[in-house]
C-alpha atoms as a PDB file:
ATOM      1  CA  UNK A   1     -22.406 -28.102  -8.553  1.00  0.00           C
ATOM      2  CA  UNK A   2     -19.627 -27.165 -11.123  1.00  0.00           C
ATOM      3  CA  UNK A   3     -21.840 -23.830 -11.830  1.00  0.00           C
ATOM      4  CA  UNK A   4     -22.253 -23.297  -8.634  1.00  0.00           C
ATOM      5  CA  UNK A   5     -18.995 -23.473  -7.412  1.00  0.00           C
ATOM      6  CA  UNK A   6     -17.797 -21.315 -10.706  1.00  0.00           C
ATOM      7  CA  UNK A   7     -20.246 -18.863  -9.673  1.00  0.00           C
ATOM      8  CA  UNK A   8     -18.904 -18.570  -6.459  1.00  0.00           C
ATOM      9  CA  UNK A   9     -15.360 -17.967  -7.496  1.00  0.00           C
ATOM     10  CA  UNK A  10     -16.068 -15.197  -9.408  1.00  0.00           C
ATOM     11  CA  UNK A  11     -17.914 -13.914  -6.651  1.00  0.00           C
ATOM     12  CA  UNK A  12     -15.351 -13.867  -4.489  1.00  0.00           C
ATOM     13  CA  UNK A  13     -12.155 -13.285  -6.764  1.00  0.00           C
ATOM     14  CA  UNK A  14     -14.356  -9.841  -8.018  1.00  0.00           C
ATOM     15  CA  UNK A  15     -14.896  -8.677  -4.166  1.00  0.00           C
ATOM     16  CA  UNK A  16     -10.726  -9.597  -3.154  1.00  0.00           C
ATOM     17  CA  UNK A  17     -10.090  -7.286  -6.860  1.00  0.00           C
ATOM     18  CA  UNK A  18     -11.789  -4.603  -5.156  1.00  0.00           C
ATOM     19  CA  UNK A  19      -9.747  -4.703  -1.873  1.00  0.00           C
ATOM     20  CA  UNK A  20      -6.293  -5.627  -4.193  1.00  0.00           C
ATOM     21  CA  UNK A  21      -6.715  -2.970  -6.826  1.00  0.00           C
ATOM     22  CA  UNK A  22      -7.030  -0.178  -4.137  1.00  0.00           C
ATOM     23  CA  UNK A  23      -3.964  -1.399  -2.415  1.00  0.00           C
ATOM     24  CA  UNK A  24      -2.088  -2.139  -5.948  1.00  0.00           C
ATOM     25  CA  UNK A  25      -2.959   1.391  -7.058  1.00  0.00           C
ATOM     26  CA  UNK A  26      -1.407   2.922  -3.636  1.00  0.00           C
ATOM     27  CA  UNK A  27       1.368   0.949  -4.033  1.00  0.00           C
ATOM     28  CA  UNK A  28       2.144   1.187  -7.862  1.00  0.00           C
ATOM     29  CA  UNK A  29       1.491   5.703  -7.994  1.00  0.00           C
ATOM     30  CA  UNK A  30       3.093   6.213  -4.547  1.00  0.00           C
ATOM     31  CA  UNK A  31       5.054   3.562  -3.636  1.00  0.00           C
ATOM     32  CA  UNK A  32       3.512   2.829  -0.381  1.00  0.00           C
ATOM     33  CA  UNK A  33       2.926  -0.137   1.156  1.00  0.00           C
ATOM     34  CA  UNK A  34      -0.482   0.196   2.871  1.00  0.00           C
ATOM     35  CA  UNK A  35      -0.579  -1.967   5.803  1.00  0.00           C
ATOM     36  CA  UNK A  36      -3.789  -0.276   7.061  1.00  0.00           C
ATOM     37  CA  UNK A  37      -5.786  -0.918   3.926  1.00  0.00           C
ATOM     38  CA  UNK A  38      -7.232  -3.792   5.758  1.00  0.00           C
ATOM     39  CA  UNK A  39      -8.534  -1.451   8.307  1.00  0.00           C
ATOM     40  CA  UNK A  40     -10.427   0.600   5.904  1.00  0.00           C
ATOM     41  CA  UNK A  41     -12.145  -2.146   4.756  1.00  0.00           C
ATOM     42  CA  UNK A  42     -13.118  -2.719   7.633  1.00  0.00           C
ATOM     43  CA  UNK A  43     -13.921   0.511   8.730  1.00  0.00           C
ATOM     44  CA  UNK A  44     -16.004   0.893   5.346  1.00  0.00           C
ATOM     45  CA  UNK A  45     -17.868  -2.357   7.085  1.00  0.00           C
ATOM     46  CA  UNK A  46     -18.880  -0.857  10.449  1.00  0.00           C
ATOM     47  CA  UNK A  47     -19.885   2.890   8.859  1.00  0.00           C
ATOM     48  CA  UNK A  48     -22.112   1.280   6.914  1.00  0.00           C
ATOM     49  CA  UNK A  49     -23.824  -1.191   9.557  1.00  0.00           C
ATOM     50  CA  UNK A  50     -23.992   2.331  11.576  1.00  0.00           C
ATOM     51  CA  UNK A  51     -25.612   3.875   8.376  1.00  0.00           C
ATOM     52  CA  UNK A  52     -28.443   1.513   7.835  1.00  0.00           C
ATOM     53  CA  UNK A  53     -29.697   1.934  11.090  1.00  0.00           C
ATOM     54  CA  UNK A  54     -30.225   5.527  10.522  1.00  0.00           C
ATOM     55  CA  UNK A  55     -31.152   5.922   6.493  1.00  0.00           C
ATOM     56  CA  UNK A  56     -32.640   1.596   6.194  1.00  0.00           C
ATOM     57  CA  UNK A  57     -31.143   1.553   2.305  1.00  0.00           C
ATOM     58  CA  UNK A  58     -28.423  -0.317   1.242  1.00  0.00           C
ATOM     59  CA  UNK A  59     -27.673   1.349  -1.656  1.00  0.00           C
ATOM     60  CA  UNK A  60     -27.279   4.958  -0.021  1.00  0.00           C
ATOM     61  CA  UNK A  61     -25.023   3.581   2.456  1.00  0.00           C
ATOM     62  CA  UNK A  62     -23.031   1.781  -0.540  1.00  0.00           C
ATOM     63  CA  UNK A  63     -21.985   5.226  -1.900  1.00  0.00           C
ATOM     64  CA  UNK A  64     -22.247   7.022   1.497  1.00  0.00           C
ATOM     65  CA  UNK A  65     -19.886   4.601   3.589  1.00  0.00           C
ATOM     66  CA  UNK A  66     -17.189   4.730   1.007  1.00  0.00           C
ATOM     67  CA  UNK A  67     -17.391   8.559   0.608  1.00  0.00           C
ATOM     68  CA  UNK A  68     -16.813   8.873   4.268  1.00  0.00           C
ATOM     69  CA  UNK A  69     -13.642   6.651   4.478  1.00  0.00           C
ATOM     70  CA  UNK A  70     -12.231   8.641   1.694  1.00  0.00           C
ATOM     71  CA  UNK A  71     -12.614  11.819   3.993  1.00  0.00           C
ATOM     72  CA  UNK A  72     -10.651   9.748   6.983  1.00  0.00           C
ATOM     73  CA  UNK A  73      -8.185   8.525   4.438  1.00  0.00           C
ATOM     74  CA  UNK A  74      -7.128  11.765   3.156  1.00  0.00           C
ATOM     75  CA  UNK A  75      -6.651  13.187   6.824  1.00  0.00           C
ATOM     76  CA  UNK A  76      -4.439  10.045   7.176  1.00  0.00           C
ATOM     77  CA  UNK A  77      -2.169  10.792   4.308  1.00  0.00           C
ATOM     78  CA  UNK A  78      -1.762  14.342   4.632  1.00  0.00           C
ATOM     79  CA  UNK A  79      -1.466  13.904   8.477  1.00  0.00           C
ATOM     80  CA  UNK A  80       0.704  10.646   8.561  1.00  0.00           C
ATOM     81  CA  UNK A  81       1.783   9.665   5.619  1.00  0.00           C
ATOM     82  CA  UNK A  82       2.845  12.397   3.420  1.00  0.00           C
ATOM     83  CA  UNK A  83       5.915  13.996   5.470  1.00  0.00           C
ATOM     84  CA  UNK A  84       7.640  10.116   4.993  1.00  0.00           C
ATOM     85  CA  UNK A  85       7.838  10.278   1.139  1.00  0.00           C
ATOM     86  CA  UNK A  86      10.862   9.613  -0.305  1.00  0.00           C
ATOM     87  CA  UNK A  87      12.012   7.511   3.094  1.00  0.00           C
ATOM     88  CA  UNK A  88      12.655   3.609   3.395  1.00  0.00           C
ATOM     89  CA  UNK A  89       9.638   1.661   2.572  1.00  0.00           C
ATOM     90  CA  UNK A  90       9.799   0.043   6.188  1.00  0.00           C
ATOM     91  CA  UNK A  91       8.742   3.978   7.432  1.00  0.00           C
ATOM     92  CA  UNK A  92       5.670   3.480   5.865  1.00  0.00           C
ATOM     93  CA  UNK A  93       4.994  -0.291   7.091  1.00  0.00           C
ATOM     94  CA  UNK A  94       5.800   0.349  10.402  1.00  0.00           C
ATOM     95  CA  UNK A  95       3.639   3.843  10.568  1.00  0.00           C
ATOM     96  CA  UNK A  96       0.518   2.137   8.691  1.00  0.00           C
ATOM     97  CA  UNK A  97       0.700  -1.226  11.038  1.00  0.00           C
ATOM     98  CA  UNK A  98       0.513   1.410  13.613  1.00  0.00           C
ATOM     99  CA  UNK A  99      -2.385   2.863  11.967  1.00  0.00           C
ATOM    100  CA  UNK A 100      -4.185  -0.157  11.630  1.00  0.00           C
ATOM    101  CA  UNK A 101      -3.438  -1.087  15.076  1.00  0.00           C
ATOM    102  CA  UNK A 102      -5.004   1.847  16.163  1.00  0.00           C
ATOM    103  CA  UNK A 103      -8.669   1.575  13.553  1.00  0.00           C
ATOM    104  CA  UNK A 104      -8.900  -1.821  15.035  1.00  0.00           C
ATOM    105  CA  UNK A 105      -9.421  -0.262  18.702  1.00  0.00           C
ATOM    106  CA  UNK A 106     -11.064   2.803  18.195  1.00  0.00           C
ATOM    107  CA  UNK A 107     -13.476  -0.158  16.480  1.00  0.00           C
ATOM    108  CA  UNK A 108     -13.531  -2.110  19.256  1.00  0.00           C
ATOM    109  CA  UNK A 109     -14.372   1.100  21.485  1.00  0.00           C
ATOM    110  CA  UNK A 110     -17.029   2.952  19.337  1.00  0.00           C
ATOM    111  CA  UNK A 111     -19.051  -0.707  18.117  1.00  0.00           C
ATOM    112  CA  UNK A 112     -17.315  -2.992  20.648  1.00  0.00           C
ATOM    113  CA  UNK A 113     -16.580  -6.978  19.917  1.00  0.00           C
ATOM    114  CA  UNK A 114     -19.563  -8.721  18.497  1.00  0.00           C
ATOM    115  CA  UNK A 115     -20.342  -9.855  14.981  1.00  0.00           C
ATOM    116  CA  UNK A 116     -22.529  -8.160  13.194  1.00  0.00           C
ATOM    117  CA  UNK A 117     -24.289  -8.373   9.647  1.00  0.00           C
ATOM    118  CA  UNK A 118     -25.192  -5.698   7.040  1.00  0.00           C
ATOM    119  CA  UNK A 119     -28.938  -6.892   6.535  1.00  0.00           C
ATOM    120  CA  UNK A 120     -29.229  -7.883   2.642  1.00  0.00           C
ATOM    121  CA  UNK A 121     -31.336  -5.642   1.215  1.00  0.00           C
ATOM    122  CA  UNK A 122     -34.980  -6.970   0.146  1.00  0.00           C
ATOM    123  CA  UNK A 123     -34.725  -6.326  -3.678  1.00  0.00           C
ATOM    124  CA  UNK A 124     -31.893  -8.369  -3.802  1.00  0.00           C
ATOM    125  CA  UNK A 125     -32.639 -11.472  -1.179  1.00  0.00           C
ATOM    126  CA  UNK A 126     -33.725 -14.876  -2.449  1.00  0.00           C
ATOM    127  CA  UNK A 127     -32.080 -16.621  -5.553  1.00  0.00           C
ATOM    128  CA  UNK A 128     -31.730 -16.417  -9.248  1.00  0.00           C
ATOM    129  CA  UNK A 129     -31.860 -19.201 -11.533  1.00  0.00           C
ATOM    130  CA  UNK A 130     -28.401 -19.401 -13.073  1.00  0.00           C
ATOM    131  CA  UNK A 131     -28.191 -22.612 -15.951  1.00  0.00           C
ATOM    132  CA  UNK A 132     -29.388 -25.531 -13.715  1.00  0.00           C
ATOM    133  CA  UNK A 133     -28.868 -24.212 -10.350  1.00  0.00           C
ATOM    134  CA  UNK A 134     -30.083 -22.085  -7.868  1.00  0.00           C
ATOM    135  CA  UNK A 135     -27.663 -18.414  -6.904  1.00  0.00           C
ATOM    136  CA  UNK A 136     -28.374 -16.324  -4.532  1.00  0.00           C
ATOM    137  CA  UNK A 137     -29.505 -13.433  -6.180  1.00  0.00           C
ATOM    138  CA  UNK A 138     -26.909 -10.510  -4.243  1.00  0.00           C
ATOM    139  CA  UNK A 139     -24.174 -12.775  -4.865  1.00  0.00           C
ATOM    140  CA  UNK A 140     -24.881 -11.666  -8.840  1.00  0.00           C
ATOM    141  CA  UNK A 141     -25.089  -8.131  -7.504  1.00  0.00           C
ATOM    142  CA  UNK A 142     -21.823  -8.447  -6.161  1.00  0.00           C
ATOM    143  CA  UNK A 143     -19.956  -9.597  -9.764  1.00  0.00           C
ATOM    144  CA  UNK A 144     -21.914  -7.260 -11.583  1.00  0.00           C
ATOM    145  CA  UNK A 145     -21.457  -4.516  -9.311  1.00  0.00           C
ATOM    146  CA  UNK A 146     -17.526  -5.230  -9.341  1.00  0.00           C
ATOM    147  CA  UNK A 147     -17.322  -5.695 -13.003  1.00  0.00           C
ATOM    148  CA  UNK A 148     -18.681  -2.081 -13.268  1.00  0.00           C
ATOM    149  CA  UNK A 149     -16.455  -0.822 -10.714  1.00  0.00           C
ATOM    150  CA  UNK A 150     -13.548  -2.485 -12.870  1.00  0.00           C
ATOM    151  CA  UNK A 151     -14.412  -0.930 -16.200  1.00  0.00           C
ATOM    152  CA  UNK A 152     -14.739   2.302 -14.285  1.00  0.00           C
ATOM    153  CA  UNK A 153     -11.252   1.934 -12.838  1.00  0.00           C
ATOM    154  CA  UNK A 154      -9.672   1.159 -16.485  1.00  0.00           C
ATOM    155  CA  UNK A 155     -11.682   4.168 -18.385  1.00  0.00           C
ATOM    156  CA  UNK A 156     -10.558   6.622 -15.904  1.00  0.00           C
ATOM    157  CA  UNK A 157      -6.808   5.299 -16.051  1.00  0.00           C
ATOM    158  CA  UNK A 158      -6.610   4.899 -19.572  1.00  0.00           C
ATOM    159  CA  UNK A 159      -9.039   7.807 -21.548  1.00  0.00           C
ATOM    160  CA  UNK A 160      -8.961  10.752 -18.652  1.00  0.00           C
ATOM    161  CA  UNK A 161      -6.386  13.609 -18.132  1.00  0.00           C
ATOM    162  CA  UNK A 162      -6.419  12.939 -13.908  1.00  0.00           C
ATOM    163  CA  UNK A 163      -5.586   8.923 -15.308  1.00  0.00           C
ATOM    164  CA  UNK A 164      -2.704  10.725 -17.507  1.00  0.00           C
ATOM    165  CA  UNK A 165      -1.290  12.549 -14.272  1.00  0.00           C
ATOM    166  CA  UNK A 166      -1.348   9.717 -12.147  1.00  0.00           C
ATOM    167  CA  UNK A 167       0.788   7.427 -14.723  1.00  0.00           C
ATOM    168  CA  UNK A 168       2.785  10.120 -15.354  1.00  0.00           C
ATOM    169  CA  UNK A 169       3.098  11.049 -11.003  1.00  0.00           C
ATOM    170  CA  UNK A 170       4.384   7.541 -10.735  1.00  0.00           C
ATOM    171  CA  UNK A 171       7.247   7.563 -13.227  1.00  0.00           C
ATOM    172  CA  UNK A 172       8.310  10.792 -12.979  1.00  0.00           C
ATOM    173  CA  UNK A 173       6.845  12.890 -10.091  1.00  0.00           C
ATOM    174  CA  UNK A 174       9.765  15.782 -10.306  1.00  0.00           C
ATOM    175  CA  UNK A 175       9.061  16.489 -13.858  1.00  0.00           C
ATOM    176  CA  UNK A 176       5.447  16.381 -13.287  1.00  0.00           C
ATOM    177  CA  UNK A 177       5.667  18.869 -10.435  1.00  0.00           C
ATOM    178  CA  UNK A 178       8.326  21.197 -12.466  1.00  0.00           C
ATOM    179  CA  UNK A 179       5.186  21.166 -14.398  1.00  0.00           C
ATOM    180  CA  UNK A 180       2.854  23.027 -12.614  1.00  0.00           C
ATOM    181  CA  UNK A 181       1.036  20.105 -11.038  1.00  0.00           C
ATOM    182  CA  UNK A 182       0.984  19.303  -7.266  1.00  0.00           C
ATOM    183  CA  UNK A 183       1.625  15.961  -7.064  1.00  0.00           C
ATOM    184  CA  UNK A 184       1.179  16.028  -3.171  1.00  0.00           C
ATOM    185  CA  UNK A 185      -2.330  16.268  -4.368  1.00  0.00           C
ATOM    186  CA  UNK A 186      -2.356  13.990  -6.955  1.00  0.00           C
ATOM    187  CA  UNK A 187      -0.916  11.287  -4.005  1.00  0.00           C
ATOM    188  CA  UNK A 188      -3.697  12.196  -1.833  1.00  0.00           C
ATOM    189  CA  UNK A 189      -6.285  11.744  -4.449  1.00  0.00           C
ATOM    190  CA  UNK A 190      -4.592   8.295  -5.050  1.00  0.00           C
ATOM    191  CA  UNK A 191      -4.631   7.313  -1.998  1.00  0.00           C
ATOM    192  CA  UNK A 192      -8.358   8.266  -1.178  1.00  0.00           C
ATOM    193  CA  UNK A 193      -9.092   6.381  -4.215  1.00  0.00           C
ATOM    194  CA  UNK A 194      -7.814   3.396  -3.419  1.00  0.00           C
ATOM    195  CA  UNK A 195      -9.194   3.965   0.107  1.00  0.00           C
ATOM    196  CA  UNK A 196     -12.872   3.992  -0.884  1.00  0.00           C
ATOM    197  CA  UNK A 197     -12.468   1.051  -3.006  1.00  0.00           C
ATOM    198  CA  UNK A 198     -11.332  -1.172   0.318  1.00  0.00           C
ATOM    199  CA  UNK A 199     -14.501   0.569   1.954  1.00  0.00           C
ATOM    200  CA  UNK A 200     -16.805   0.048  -1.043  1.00  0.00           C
ATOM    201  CA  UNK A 201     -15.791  -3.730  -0.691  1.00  0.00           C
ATOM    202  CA  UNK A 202     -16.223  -4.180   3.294  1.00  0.00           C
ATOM    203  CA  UNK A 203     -19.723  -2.844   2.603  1.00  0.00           C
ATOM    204  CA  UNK A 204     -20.629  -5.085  -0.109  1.00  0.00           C
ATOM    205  CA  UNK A 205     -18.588  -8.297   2.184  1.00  0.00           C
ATOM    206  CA  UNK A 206     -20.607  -6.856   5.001  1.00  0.00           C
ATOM    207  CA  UNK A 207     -23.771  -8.424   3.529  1.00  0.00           C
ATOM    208  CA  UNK A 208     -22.405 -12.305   3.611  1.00  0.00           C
ATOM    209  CA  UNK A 209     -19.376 -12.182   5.989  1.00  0.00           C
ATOM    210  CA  UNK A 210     -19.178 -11.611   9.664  1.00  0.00           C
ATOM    211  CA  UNK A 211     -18.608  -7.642  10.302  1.00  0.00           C
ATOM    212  CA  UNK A 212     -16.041  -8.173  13.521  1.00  0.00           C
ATOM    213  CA  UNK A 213     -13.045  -5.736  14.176  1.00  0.00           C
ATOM    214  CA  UNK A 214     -10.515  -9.000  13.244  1.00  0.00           C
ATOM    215  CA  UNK A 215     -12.185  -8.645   9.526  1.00  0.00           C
ATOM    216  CA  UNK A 216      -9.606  -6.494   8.374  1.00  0.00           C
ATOM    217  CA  UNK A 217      -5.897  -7.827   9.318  1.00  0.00           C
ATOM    218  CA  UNK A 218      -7.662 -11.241   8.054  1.00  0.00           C
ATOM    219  CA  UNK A 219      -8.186  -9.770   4.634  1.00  0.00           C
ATOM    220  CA  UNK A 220      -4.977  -7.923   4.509  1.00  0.00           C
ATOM    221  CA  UNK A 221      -2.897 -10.907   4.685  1.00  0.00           C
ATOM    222  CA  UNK A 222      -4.868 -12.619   1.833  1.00  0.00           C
ATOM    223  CA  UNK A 223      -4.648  -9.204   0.167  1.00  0.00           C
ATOM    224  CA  UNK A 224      -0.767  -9.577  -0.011  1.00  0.00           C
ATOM    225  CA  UNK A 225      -0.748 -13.071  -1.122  1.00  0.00           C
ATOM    226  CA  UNK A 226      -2.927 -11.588  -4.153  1.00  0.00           C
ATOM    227  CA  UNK A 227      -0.715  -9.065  -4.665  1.00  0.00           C
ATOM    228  CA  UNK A 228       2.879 -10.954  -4.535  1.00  0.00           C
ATOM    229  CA  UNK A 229       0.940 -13.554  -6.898  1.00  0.00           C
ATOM    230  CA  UNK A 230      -0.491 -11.299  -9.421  1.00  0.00           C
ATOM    231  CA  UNK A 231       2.755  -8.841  -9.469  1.00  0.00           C
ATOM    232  CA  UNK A 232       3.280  -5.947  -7.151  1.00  0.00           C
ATOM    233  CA  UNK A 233       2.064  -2.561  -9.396  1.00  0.00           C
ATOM    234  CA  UNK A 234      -0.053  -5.029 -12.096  1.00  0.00           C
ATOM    235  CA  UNK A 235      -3.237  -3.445 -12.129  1.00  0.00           C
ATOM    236  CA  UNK A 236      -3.819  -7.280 -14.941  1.00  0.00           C
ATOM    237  CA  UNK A 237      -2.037  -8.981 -12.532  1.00  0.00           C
ATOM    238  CA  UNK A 238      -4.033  -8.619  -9.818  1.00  0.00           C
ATOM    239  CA  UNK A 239      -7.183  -8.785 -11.876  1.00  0.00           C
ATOM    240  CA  UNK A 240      -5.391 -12.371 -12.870  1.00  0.00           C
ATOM    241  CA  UNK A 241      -4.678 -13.292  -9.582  1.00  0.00           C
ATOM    242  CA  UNK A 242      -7.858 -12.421  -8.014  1.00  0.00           C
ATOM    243  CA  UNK A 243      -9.723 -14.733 -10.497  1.00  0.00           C
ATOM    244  CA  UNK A 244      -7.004 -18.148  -9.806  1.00  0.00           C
ATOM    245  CA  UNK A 245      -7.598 -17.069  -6.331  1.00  0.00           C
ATOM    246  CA  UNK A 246     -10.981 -16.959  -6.358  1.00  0.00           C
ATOM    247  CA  UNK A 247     -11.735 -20.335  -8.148  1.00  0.00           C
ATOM    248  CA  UNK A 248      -9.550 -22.310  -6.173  1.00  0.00           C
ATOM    249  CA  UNK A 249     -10.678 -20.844  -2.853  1.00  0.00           C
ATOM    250  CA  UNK A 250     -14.815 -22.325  -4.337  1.00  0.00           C
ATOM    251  CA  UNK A 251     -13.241 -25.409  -5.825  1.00  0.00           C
ATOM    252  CA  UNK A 252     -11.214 -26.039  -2.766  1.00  0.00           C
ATOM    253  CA  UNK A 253     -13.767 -25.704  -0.384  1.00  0.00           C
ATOM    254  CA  UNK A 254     -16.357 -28.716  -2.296  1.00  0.00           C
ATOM    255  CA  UNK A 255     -13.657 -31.316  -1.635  1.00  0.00           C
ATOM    256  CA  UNK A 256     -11.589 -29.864   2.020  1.00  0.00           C
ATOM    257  CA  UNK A 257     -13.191 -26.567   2.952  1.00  0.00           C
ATOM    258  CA  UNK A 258      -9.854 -26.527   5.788  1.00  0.00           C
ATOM    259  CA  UNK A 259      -7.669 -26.120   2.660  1.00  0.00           C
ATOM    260  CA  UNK A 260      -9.729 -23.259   0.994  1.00  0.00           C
ATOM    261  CA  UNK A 261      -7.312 -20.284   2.749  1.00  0.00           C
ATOM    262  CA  UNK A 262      -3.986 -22.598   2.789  1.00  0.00           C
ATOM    263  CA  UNK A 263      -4.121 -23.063  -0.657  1.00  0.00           C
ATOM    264  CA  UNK A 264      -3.771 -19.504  -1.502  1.00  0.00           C
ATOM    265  CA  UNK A 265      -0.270 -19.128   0.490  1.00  0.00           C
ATOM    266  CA  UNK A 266       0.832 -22.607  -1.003  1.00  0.00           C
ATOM    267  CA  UNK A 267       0.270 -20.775  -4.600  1.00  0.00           C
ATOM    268  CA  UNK A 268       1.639 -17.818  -3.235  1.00  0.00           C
ATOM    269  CA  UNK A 269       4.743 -19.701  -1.890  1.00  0.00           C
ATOM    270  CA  UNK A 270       5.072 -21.691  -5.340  1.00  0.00           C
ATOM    271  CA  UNK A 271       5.535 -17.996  -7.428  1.00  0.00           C
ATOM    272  CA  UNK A 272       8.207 -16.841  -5.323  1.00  0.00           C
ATOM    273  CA  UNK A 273       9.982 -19.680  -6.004  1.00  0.00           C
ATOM    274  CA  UNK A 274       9.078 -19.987  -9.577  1.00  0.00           C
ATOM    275  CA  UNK A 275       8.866 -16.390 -10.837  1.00  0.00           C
ATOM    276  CA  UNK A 276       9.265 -14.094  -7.617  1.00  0.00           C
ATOM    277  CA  UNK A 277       8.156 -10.689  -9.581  1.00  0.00           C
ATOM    278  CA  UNK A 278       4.336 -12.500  -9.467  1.00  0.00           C
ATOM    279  CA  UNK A 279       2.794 -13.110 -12.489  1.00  0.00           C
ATOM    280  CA  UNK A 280       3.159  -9.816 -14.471  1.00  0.00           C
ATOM    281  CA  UNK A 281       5.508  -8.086 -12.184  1.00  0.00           C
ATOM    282  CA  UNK A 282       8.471  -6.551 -13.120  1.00  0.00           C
END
């Protein structure tokens, strides 16, 4: 059961890294507070349920879906976001609430209110033998999939010239603009980013959750928790987080499944008072 449960929590602390490290990533290189990344998630959800139906392979609409939220994303910075640089960070809650608002009922409108399920695709049904219990085999996909995804993210960060300009966007954008680069486009191309990663996880969540239009202010809030805990701008600290989280949302649920979403704002609660930067925050 101990495997099991172990299992589990990585599963889900890799799939709420996705969702974080999209929004911690918006936040940390532009400073924005993303109240709408939610929404994309969600919206990454319902593209791909619409995507199946017409191509039948999972793993075309994993890499489609997300591509196509990035496209909506970047006509939602440049659009909406953009001309509010450099203005109060409650600009940019209020305007993204407003944006997710709106996702949620153009959602409602174009795939109404019923739940729906990304079908799991054959290859990957049934279970795996994992040590002395059974795992469902997509569940494995899942880590796997998001360990990849997290290498990914720290390679292109950490050994590529677009990684330099983004680190460098976020410390100093003026000096980085006086130097010939447009860091307008560098913000979009963060924020697009981050953007497909919330999509690339309501796809993959789309297999074992419920796909409803509530999915993504329900994973926003827990998204925040993750964030104040692990440190806002901590691309470790959220990786950190996301992995307590995760484990004591599976261990949690064995003994008082009620518990398994309460105890993440009681840990969340006990940082602020303890160290309210989060865990590697500054």
């Amino acid at each position: 059961m101990s495997v099991q449960a172990t299992l589990l929590g990585l599963q889900i602390a890799m799939a709420y890294f996705l969702i974080v490290a999209g929004l911690v990533i918006i936040y940390g290189m532009m400073d924005v507070i993303n109240v709408a990344h939610g929404s994309l998630y969600m919206l990454g959800a319902y593209i791909g349920l619409t995507l199946y139906d017409v191509v039948g392979n999972f793993f075309v609409i994993l890499v489609v879906a997300p591509l196509l939220v990035g496209i909506i994303a970047a006509g939602l910075e440049t659009l909406t976001i953009r001309p509010l640089y450099g203005r109060h960070p409650l600009y940019h809650i209020l305007l993204t609430l407003g944006l997710a608002l709106i996702i949620e009922e153009v959602v409602k409108i174009v795939w109404g209110v019923d739940t729906h399920r990304i079908p799991t695709p054959e290859v990957l049904s049934g279970q795996i033998v994992v040590g002395s219990v059974n795992f469902p085999r997509y569940r494995l996909f899942v880590i796997g999939i998001s360990l990849l995804v997290a290498v990914a993210m720290y390679l292109v960060f950490t050994r590529t010239k677009f990684g330099i300009i983004m680190r460098a966007s976020s410390s100093d954008a003026e000096m980085v603009d006086a130097l010939g680069m447009d860091v307008s486009k560098v913000y979009t191309a963060v924020f697009v980013a981050g953007s497909m990663l919330a999509a690339f996880a309501g796809v993959l969540m789309g297999v074992t959750n419920a796909v409803t239009p509530t999915m993504g202010i329900d994973i926003i809030i827990i998204a925040f928790a993750i964030l104040v805990i692990g440190g806002a701008g901590s691309l470790l600290g959220v990786v950190i987080s996301s992995l307590i989280v995760g484990m004591l949302v599976a261990y949690v649920s064995l003994f008082a499944p009620a518990m398994s979403e309460l105890i993440i704002y009681l840990l969340m609660a006990a940082v602020l008072i303890v160290k309210p930067s989060g865990l590697l925050g500054e």
